[in-house]
Protein backbone atom coordinates (compact mmCIF):
# COMPACT_ATOMS: atom_id res chain seq x y z
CA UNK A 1 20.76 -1.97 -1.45
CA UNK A 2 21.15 -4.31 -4.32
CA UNK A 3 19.95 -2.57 -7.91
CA UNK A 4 20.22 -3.23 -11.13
CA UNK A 5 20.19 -1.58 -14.37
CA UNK A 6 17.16 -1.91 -16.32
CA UNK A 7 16.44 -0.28 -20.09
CA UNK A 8 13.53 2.04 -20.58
CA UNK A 9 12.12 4.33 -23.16
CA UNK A 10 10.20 7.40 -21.70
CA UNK A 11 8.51 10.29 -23.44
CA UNK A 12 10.85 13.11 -23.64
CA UNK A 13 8.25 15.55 -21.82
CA UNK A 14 8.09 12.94 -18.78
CA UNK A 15 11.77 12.70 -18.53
CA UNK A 16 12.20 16.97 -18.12
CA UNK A 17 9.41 16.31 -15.69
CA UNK A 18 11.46 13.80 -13.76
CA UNK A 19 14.52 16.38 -14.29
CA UNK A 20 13.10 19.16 -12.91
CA UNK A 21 11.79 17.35 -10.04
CA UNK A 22 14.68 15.74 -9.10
CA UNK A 23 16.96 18.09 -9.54
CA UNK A 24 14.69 20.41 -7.02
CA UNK A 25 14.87 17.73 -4.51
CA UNK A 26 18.60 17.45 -5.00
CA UNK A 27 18.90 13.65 -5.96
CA UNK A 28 19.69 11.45 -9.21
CA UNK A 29 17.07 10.45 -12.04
CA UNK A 30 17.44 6.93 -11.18
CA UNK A 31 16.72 7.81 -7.75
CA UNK A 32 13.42 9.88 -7.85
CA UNK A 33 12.51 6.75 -10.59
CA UNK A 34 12.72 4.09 -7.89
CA UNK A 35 11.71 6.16 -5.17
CA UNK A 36 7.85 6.82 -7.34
CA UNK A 37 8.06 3.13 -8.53
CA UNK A 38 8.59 2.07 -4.66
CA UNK A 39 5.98 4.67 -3.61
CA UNK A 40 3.75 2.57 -6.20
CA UNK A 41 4.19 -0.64 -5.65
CA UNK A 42 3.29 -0.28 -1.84
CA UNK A 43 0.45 1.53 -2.96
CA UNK A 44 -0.95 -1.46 -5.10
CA UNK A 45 0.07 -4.13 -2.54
CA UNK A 46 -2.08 -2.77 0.08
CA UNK A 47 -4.56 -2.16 -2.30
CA UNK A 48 -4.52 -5.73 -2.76
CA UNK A 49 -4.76 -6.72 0.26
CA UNK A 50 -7.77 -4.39 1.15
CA UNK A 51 -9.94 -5.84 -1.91
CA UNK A 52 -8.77 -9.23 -0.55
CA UNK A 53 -10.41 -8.01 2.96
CA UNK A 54 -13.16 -6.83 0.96
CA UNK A 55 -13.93 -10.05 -0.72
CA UNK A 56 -13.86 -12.25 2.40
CA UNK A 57 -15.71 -9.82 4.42
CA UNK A 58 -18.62 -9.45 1.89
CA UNK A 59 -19.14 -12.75 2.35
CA UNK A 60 -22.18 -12.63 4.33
CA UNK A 61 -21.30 -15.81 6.96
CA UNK A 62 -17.88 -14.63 7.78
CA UNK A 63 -19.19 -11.25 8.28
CA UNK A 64 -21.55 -12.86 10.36
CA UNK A 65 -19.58 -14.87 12.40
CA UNK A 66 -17.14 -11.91 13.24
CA UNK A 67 -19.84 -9.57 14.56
CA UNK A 68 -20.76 -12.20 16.79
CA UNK A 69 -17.23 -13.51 17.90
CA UNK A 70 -17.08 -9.74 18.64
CA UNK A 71 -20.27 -9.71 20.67
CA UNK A 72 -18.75 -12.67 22.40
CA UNK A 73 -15.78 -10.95 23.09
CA UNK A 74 -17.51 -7.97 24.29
CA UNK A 75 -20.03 -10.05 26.79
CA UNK A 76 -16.75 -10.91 28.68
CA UNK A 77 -17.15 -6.99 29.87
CA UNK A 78 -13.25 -6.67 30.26
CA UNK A 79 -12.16 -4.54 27.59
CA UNK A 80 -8.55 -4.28 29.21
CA UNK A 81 -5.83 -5.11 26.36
CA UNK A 82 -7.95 -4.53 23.57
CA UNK A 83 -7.39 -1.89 21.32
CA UNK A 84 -10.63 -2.08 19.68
């Protein structure tokens, strides 16, 4: 994995935080830093993506049109392959 190292300034009370915790889970600063940061980022990213799901599917004609491209779906009767 490619890194590089970055300059931060941290409250001394969140770095013995970090310390403590690391040290418990036997790994480096740096690594329980990018391991929360990475936990993070995926966090917002799919959060993204859900209020982008949200936004098209409030829209009341798309929501429309995929209930009934459902129903059409359905009305075939063969629900082999599909997951839903």
């Amino acid at each position: 994995m490619n890194t590089q190292k970055i300059a931060i300034s941290i409250p001394m009370d969140l770095v013995f935080m970090i310390d403590e915790i690391s040290k418990k889970q036997g790994i480096s600063r740096s690594r329980f830093i990018s391991n929360i940061l990475r936990e993070k980022m995926i966090y917002e990213r799919s959060q993204r993506i859900k209020e982008a799901y949200d936004q098209i599917f409030s829209d009341e004609t798309i929501c429309k049109e995929q209930l009934e491209t459902a129903a059409g779906f359905e009305a075939f009767g063969n629900t082999e392959g599909q997951e839903w």
